[in-house]
Protein backbone atom coordinates (compact mmCIF):
# COMPACT_ATOMS: atom_id res chain seq x y z
CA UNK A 1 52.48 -21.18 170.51
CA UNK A 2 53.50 -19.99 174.01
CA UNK A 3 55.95 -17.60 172.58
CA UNK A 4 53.11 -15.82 170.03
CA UNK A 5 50.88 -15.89 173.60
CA UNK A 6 53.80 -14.00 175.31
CA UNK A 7 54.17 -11.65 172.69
CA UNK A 8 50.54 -11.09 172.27
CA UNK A 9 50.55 -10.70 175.71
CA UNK A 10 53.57 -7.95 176.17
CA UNK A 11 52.23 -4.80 174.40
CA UNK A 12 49.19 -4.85 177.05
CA UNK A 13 50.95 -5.19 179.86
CA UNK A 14 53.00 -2.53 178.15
CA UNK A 15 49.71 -0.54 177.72
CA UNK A 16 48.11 -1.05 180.87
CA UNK A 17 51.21 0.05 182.47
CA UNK A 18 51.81 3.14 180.48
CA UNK A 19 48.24 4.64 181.70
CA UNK A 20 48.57 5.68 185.14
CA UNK A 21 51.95 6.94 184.28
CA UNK A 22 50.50 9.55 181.50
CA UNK A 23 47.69 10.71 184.38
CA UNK A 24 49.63 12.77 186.71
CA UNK A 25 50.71 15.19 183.90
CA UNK A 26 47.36 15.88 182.67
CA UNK A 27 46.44 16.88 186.21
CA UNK A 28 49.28 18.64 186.76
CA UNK A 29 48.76 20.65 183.82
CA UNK A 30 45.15 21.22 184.80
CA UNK A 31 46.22 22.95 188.28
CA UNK A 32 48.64 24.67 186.77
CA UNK A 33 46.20 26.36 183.94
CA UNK A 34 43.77 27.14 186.83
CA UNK A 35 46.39 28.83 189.30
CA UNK A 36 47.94 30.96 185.83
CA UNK A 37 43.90 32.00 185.17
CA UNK A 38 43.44 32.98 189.25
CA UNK A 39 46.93 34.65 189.03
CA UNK A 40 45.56 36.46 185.34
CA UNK A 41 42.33 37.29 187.26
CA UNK A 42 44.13 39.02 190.33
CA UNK A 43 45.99 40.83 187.61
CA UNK A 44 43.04 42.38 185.72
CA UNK A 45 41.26 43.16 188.91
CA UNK A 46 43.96 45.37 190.35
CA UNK A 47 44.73 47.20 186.75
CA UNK A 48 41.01 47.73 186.73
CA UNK A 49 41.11 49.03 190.40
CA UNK A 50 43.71 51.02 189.72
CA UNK A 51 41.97 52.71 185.91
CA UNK A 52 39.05 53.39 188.49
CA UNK A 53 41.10 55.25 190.87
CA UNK A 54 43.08 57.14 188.10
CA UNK A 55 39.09 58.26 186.61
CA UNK A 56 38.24 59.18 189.77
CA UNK A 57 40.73 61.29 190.85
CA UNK A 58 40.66 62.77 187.03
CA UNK A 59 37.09 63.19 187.78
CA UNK A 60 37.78 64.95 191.31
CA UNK A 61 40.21 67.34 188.88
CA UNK A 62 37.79 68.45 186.58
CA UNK A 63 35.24 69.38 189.11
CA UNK A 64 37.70 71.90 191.21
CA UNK A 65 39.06 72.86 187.97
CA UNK A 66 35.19 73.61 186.90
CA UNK A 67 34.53 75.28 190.18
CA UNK A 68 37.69 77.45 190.64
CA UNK A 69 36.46 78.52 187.03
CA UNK A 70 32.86 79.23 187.74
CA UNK A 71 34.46 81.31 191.07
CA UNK A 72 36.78 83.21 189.06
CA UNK A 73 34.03 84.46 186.66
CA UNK A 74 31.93 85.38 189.35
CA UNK A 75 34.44 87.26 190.74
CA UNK A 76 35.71 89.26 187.44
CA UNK A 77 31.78 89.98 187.01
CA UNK A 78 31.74 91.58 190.57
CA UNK A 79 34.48 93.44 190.14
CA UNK A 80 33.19 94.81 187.18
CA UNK A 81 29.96 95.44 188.86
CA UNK A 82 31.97 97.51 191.62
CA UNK A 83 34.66 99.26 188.91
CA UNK A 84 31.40 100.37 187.08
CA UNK A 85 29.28 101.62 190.29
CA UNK A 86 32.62 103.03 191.98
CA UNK A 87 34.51 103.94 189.27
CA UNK A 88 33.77 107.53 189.99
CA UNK A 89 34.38 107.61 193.87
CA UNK A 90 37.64 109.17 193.37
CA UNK A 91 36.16 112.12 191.46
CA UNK A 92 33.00 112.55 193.74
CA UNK A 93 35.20 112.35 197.11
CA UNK A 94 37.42 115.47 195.18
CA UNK A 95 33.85 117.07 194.79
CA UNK A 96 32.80 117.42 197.99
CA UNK A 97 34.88 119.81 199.14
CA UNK A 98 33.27 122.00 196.78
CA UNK A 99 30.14 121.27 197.70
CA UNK A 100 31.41 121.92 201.42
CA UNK A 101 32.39 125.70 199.75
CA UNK A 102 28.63 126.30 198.34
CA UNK A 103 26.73 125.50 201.32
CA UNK A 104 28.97 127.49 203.55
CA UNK A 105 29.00 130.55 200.86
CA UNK A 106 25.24 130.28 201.04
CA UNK A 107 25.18 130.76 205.11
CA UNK A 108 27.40 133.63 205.26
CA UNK A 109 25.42 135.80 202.31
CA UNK A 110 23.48 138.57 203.79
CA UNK A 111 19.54 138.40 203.14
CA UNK A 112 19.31 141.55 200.99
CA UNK A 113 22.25 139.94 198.37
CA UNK A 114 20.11 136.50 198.62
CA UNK A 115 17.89 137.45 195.82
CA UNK A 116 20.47 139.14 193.72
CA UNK A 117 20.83 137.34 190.20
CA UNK A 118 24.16 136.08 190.57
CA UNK A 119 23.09 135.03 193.73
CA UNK A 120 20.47 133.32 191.97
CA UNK A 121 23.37 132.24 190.08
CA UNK A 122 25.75 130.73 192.08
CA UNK A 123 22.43 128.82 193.78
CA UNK A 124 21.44 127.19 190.24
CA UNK A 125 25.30 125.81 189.83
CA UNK A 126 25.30 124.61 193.01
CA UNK A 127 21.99 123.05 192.64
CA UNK A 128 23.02 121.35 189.00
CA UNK A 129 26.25 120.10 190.59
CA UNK A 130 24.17 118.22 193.40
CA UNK A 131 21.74 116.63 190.50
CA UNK A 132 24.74 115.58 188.65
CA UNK A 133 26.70 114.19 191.76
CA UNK A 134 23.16 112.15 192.87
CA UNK A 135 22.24 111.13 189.32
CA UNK A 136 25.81 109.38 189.39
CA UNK A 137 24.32 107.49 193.18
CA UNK A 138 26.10 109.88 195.72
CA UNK A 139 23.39 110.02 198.46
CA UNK A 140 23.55 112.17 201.87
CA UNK A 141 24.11 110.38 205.04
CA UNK A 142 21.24 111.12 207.42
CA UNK A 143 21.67 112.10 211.02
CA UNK A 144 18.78 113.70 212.31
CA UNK A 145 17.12 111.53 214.60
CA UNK A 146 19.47 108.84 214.09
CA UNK A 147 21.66 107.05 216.35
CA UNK A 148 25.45 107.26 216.36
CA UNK A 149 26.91 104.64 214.12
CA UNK A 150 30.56 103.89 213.59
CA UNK A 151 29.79 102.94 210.20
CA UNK A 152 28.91 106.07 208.49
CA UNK A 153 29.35 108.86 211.51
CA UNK A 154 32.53 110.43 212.95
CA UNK A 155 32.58 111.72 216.23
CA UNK A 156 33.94 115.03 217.18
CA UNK A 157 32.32 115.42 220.82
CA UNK A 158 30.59 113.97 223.06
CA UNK A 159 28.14 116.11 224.95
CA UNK A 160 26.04 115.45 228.39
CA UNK A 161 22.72 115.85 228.25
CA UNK A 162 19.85 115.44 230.56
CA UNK A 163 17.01 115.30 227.71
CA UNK A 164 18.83 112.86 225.45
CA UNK A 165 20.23 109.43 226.07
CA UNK A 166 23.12 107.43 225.03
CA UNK A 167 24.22 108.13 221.24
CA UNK A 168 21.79 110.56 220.50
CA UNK A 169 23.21 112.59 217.77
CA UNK A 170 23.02 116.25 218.79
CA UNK A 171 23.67 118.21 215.48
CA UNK A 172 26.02 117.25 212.55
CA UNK A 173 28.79 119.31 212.06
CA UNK A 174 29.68 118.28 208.33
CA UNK A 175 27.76 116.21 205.44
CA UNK A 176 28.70 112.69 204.99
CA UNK A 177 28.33 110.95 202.06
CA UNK A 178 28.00 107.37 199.94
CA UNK A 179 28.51 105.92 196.80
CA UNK A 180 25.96 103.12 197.41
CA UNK A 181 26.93 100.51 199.88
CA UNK A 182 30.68 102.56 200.41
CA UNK A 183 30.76 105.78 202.48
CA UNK A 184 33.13 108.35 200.80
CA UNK A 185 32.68 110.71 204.11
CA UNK A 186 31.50 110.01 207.55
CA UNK A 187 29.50 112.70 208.81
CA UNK A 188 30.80 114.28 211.72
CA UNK A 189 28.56 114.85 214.25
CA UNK A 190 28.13 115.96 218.28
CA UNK A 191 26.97 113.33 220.17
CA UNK A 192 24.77 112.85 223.63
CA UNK A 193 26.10 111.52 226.69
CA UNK A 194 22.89 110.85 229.14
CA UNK A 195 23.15 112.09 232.70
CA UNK A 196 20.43 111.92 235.36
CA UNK A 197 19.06 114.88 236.87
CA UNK A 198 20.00 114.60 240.79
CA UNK A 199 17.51 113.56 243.22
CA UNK A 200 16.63 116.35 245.62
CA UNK A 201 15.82 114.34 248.70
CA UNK A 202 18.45 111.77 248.17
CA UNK A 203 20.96 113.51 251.01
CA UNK A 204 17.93 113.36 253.34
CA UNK A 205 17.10 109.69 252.92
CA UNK A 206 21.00 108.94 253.41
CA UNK A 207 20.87 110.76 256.73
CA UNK A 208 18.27 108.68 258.51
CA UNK A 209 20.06 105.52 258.92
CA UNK A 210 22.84 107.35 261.07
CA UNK A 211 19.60 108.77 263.47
């Protein structure tokens, strides 16, 4: 009888034993699948940092790409604009010359040959050459009563005057001309320098201080 009690009794020391022992792995395991999930975690996060900063700088692409595209049509459609408007500059600035020759023709004829027809003549090709010249946008570049601007006027003298003051354009000397915004020919013009008139009693007033 005591030996069938001892065996009985074996296998649950045995078991009771064994229980403890079998404990510490499960644990174990379970900090170890919880440090591999933080670890898979950190992982994901910084590939899906790193996908956002790839899309964003892809993003960043296409928008300068899109604007350096939308620039560069807007610049081939002003240069077009210009090559249409001053695609004939070239020829007009050749022109003027010519026109130069007519207008000075026209102040050298004497007044009896004035009304002779080809006169008359010579006035309607002159006249048809300006229509065709201002039809194409060549405009004159006015002076009288202007001031003297760097821009569009040239210089030839500069005058003193007591009636006029500084810039005053005097007379123009030769046409200028422009092809809308671009001038193809300053006009050259005289210019005013202002002077006062002297003071008559200004020698007597500067003698009374040494009396």
């Amino acid at each position: 009888m005591m030996d069938e009690r001892k065996q009985n009794e074996e296998p649950l020391v045995g078991q009771e034993g064994a229980a403890p022992e079998d404990a510490v792995p499960e644990e174990e395991a379970a900090s170890l699948e919880e440090g591999a999930e933080e670890e898979m975690l950190k992982d994901l996060q910084a590939a899906l940092d790193e996908a956002r900063a790839e899309a964003e700088d892809y993003l960043n692409q296409l928008l300068r790409a899109r604007a350096d595209y939308a620039n560069y049509k807007r610049r081939m459609e002003q240069e077009r604009k210009e090559l249409l408007r001053y695609g004939s500059a070239g020829l007009m600035t050749r022109l003027l010359p010519v026109l130069d020759d007519f207008e000075r023709a026209f102040q050298t004829i004497p007044e009896g040959l004035i009304r002779l027809t080809w006169s008359e003549g010579v006035a309607l090709i002159h006249r048809k050459l300006q229509m065709l010249l201002e039809n194409e946008g060549l405009e004159h570049i006015e002076v009288a009563g202007q001031k003297f601007d760097p821009a569009v006027h040239e210089a030839i003298s500069y005058e003193e005057r007591e009636d006029m003051e500084d810039g005053d354009i005097i007379a123009e000397v030769q046409k200028g001309y422009r092809l809308g915004e671009r001038v193809l020919r300053p006009a050259l013009v005289r210019v005013a320098k202002h002077v006062q008139e002297p003071e008559e009693d200004a020698g007597e007033e500067g003698s009374e201080p040494g009396e």
